[in-house]
PDB file of N, CA and C in Angstrom:
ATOM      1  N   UNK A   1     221.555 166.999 137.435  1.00  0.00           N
ATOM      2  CA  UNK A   1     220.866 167.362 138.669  1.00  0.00           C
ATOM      3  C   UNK A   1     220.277 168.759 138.510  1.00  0.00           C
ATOM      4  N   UNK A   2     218.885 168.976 138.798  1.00  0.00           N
ATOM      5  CA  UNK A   2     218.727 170.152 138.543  1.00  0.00           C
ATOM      6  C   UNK A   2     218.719 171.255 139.889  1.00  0.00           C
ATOM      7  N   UNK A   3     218.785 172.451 140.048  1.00  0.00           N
ATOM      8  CA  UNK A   3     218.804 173.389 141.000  1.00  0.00           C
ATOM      9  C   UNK A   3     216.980 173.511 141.331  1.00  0.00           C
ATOM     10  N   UNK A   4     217.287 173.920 142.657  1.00  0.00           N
ATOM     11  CA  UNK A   4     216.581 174.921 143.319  1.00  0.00           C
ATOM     12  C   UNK A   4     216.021 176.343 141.985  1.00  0.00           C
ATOM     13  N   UNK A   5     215.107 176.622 141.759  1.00  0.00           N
ATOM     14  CA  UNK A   5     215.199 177.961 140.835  1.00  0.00           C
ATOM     15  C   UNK A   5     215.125 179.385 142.346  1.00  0.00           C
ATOM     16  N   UNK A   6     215.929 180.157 141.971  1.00  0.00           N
ATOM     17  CA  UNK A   6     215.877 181.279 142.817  1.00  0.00           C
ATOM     18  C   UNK A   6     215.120 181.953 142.424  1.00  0.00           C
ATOM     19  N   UNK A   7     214.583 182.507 141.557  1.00  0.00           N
ATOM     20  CA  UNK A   7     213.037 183.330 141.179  1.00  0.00           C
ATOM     21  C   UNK A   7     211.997 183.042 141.176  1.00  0.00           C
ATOM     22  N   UNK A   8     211.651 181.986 141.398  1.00  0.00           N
ATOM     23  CA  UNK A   8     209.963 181.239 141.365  1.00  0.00           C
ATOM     24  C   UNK A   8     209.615 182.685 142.909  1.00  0.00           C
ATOM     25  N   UNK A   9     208.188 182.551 142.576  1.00  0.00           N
ATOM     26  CA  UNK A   9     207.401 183.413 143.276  1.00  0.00           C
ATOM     27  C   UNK A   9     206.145 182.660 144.363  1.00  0.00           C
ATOM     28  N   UNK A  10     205.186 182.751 145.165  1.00  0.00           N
ATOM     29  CA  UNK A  10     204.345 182.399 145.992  1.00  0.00           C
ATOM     30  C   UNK A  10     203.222 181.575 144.606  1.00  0.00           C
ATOM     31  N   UNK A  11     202.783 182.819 143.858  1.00  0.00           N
ATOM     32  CA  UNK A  11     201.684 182.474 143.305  1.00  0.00           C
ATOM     33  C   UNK A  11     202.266 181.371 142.089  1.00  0.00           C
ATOM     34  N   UNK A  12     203.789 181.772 141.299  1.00  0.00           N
ATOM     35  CA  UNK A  12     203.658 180.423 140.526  1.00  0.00           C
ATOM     36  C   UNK A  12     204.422 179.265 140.889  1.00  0.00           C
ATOM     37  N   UNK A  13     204.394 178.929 142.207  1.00  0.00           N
ATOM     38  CA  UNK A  13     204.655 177.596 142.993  1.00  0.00           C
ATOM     39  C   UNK A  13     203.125 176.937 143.089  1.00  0.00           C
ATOM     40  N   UNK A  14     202.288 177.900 143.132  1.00  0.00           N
ATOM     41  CA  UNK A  14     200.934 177.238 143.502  1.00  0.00           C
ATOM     42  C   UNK A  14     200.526 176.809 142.271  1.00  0.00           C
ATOM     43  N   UNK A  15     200.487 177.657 141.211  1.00  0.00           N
ATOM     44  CA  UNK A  15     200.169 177.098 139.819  1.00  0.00           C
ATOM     45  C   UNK A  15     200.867 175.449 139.576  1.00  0.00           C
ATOM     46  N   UNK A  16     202.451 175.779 140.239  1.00  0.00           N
ATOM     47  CA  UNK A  16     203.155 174.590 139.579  1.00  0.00           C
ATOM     48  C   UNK A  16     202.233 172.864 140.573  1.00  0.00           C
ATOM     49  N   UNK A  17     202.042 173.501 141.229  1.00  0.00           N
ATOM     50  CA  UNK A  17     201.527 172.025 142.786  1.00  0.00           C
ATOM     51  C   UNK A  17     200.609 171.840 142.210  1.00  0.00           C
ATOM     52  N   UNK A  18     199.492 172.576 141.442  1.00  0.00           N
ATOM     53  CA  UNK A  18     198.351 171.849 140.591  1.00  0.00           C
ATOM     54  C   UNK A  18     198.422 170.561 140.186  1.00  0.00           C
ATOM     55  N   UNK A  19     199.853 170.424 139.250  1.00  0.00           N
ATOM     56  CA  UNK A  19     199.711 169.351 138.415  1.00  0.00           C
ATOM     57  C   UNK A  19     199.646 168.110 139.902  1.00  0.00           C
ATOM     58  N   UNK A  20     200.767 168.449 140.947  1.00  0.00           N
ATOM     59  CA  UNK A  20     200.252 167.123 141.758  1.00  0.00           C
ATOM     60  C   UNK A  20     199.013 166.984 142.860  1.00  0.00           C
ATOM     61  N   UNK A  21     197.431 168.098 142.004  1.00  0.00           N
ATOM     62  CA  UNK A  21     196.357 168.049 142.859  1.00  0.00           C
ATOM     63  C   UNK A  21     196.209 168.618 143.932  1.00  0.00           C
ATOM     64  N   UNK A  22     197.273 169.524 144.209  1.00  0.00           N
ATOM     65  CA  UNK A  22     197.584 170.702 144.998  1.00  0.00           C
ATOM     66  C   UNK A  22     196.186 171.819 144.704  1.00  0.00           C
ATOM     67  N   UNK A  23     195.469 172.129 145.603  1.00  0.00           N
ATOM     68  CA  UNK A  23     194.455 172.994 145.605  1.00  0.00           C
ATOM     69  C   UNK A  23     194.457 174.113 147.191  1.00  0.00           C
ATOM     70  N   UNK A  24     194.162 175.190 146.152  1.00  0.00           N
ATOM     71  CA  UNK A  24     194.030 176.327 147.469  1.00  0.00           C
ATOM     72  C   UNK A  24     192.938 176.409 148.594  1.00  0.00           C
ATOM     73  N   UNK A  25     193.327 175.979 149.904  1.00  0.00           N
ATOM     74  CA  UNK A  25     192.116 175.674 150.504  1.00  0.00           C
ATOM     75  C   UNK A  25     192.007 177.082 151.278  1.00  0.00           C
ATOM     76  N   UNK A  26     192.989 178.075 151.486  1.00  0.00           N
ATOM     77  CA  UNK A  26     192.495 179.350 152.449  1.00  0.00           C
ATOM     78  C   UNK A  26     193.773 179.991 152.063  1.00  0.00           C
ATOM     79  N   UNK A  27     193.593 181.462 152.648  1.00  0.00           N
ATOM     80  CA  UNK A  27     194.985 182.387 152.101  1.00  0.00           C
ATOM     81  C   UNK A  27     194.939 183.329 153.192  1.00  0.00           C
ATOM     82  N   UNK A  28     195.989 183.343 154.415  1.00  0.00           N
ATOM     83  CA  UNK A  28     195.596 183.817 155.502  1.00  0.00           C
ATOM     84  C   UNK A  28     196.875 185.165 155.473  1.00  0.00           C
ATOM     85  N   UNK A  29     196.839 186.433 155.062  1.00  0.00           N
ATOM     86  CA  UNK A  29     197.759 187.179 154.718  1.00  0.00           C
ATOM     87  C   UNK A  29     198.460 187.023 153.588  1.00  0.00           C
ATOM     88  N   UNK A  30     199.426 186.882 154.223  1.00  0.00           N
ATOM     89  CA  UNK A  30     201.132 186.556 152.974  1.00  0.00           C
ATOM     90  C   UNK A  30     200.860 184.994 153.068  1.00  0.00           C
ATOM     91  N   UNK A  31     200.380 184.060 153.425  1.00  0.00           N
ATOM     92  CA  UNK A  31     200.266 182.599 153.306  1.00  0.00           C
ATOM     93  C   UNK A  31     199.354 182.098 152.729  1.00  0.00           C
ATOM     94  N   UNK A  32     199.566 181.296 151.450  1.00  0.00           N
ATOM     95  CA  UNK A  32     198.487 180.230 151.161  1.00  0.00           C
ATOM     96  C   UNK A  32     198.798 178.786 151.470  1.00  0.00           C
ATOM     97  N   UNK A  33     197.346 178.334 151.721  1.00  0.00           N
ATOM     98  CA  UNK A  33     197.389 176.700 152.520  1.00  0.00           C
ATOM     99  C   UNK A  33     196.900 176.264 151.476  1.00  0.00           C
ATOM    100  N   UNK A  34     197.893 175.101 151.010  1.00  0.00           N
ATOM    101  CA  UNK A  34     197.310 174.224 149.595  1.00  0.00           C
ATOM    102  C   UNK A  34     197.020 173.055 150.411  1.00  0.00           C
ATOM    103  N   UNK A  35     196.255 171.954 150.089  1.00  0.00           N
ATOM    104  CA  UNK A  35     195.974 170.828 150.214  1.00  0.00           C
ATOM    105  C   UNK A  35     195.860 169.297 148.988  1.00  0.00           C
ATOM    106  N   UNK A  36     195.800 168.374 149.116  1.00  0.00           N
ATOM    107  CA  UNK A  36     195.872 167.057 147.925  1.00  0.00           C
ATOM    108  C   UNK A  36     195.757 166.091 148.745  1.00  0.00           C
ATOM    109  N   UNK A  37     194.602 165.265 148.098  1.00  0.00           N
ATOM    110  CA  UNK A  37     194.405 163.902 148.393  1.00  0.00           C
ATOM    111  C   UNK A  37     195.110 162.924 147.810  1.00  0.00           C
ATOM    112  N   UNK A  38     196.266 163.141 146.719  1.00  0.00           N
ATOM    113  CA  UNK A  38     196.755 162.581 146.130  1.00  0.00           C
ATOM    114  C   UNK A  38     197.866 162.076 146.758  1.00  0.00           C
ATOM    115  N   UNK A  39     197.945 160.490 147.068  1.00  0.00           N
ATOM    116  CA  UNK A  39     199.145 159.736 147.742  1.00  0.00           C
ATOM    117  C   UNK A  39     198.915 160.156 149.280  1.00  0.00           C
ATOM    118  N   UNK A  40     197.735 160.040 149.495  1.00  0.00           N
ATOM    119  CA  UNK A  40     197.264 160.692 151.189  1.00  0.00           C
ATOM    120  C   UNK A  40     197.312 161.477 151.123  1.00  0.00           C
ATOM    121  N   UNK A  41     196.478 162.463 152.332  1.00  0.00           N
ATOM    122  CA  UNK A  41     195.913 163.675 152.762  1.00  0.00           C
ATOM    123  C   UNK A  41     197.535 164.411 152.680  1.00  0.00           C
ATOM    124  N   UNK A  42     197.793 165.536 152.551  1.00  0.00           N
ATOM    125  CA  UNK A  42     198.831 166.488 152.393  1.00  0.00           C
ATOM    126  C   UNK A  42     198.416 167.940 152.780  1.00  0.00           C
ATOM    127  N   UNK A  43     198.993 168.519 153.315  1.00  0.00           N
ATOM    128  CA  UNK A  43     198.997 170.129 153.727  1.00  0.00           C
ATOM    129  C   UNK A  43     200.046 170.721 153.123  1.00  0.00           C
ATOM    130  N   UNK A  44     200.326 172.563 152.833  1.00  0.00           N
ATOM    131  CA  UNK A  44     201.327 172.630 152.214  1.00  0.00           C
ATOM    132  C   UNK A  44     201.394 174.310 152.772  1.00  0.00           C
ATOM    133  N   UNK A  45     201.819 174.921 153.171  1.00  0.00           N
ATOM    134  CA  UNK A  45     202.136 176.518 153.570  1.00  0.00           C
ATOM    135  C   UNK A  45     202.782 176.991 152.541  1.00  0.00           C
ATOM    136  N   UNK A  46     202.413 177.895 151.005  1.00  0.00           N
ATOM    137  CA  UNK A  46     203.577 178.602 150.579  1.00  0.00           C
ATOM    138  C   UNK A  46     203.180 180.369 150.874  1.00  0.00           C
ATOM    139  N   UNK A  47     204.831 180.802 150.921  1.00  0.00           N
ATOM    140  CA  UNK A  47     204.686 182.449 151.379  1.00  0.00           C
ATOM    141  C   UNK A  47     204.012 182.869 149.922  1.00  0.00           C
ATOM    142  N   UNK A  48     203.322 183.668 150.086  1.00  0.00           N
ATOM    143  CA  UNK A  48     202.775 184.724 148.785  1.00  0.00           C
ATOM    144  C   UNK A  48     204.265 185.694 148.573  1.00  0.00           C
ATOM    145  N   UNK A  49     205.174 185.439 148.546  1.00  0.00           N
ATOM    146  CA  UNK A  49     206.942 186.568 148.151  1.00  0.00           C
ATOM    147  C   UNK A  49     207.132 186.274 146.945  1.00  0.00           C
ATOM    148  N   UNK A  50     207.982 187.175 146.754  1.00  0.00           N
ATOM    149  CA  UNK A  50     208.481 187.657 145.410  1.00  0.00           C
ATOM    150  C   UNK A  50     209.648 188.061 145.548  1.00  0.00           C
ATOM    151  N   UNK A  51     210.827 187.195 145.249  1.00  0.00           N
ATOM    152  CA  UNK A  51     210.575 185.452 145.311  1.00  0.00           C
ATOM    153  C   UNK A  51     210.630 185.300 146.196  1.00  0.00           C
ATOM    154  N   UNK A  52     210.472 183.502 146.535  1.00  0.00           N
ATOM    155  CA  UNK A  52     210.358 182.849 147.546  1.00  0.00           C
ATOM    156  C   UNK A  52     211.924 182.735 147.623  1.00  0.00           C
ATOM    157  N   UNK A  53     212.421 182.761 149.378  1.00  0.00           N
ATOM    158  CA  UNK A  53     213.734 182.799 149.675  1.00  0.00           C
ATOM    159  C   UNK A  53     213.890 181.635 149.168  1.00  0.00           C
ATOM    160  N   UNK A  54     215.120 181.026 149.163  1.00  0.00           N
ATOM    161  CA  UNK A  54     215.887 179.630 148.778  1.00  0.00           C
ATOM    162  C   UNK A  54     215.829 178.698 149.617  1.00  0.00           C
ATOM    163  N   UNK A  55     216.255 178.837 150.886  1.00  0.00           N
ATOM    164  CA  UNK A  55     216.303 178.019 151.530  1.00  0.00           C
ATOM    165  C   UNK A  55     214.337 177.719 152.123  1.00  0.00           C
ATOM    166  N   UNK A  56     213.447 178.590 152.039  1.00  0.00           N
ATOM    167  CA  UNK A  56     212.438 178.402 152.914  1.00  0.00           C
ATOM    168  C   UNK A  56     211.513 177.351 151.525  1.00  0.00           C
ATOM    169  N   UNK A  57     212.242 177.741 150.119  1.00  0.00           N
ATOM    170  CA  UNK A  57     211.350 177.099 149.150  1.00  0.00           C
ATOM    171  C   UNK A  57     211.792 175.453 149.143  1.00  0.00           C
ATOM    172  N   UNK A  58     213.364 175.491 149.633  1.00  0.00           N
ATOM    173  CA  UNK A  58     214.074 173.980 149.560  1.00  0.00           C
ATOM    174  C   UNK A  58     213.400 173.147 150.385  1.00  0.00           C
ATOM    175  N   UNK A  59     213.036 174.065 151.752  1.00  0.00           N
ATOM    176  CA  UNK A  59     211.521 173.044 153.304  1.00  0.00           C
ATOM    177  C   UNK A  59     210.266 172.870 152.282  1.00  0.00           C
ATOM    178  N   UNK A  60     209.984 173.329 151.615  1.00  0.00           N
ATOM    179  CA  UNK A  60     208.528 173.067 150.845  1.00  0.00           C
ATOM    180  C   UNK A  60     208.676 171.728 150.201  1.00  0.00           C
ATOM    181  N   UNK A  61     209.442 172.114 148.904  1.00  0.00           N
ATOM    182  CA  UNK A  61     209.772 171.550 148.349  1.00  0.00           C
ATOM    183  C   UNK A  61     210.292 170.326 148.876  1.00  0.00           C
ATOM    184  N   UNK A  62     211.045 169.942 149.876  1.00  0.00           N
ATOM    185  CA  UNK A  62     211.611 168.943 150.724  1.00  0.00           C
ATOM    186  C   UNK A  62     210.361 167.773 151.301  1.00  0.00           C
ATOM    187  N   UNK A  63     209.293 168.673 152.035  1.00  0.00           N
ATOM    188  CA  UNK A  63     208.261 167.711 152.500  1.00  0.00           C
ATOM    189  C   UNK A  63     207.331 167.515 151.289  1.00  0.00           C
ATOM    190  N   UNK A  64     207.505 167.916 150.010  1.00  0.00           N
ATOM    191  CA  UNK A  64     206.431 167.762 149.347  1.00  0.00           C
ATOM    192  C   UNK A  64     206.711 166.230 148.638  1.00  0.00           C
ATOM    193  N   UNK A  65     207.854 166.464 148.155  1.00  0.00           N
ATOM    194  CA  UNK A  65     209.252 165.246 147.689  1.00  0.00           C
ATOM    195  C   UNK A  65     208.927 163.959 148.592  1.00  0.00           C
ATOM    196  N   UNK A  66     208.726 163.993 149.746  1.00  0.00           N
ATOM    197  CA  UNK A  66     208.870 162.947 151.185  1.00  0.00           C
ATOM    198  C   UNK A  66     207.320 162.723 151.018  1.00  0.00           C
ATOM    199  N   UNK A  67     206.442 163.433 151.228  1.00  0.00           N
ATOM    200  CA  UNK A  67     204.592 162.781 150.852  1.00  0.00           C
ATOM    201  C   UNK A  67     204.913 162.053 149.520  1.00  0.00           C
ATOM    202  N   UNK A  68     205.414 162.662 148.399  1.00  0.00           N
ATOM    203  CA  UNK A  68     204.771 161.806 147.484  1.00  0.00           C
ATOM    204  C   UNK A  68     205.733 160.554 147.246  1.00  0.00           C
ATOM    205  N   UNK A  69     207.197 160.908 147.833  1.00  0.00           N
ATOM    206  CA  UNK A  69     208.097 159.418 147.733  1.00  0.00           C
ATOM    207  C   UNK A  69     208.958 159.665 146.330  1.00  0.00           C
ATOM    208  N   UNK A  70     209.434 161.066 146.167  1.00  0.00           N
ATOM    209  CA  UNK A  70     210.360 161.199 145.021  1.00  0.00           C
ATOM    210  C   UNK A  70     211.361 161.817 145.595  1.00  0.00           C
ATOM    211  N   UNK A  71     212.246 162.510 144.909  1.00  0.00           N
ATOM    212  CA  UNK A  71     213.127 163.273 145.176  1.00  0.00           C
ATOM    213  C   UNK A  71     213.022 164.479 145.470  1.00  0.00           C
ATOM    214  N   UNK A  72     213.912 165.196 145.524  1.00  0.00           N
ATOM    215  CA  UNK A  72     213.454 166.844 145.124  1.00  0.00           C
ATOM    216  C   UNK A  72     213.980 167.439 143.771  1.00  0.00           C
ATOM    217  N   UNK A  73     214.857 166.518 143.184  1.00  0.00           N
ATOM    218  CA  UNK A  73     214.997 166.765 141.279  1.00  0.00           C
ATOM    219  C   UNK A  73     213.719 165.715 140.982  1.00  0.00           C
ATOM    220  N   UNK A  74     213.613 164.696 141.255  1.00  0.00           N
ATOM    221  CA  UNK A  74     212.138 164.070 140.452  1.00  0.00           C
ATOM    222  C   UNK A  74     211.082 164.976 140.503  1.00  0.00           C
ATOM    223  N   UNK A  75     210.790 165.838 141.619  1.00  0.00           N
ATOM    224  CA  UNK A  75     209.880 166.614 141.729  1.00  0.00           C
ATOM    225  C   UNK A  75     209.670 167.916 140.752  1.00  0.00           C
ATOM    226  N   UNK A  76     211.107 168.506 140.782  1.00  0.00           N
ATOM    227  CA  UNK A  76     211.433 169.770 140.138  1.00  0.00           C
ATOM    228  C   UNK A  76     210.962 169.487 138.811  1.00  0.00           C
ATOM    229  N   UNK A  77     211.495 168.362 138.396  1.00  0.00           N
ATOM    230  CA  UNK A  77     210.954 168.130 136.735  1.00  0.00           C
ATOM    231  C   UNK A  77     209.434 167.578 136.152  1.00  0.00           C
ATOM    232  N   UNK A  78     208.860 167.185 137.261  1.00  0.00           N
ATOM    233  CA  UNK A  78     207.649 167.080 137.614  1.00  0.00           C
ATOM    234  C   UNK A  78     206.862 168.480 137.331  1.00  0.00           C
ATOM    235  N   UNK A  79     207.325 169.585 137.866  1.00  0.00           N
ATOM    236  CA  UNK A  79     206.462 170.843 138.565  1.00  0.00           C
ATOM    237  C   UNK A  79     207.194 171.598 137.295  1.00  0.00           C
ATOM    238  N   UNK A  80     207.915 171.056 136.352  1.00  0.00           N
ATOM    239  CA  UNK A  80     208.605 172.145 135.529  1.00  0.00           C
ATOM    240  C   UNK A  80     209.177 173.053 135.839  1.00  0.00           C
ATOM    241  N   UNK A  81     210.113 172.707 136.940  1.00  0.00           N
ATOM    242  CA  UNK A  81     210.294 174.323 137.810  1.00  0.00           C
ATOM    243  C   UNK A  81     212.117 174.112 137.170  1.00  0.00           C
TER     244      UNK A  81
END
């Protein structure tokens, strides 16, 4: 089972959502709004922090898992995280 990583950051969560067609549609402060047509329309809020807290990256990560219909370890190993 793999963990949560506690050091991932704003900007390389966004790098990692690429691979699932994750694209930056606006960056409103400390927030970027990713979007993907991939497996239906998707929205995505990550904080621009350093790092991203644990628990607020586990809600990301959680609805991202639930759009595409994996887990949140299928995902992790997905995103190489």
């Amino acid at each position: 089972m793999k963990k949560i990583p506690r050091d991932i950051t704003g900007p390389e969560l966004v790098r990692a959502l690429r691979v699932l067609g994750y694209s930056q549609v606006r960056q409103d402060g400390s927030h970027i709004r990713l979007s993907t047509l991939q497996g239906g329309q998707n929205h995505v809020t990550v904080p621009n922090h350093r790092p991203i807290k644990v628990g607020t990256l586990r809600a990301i990560l959680s609805g991202i898992a639930n759009h595409h219909q994996v887990t949140v370890e299928v995902l992790l190993e997905q995103l190489d995280l």
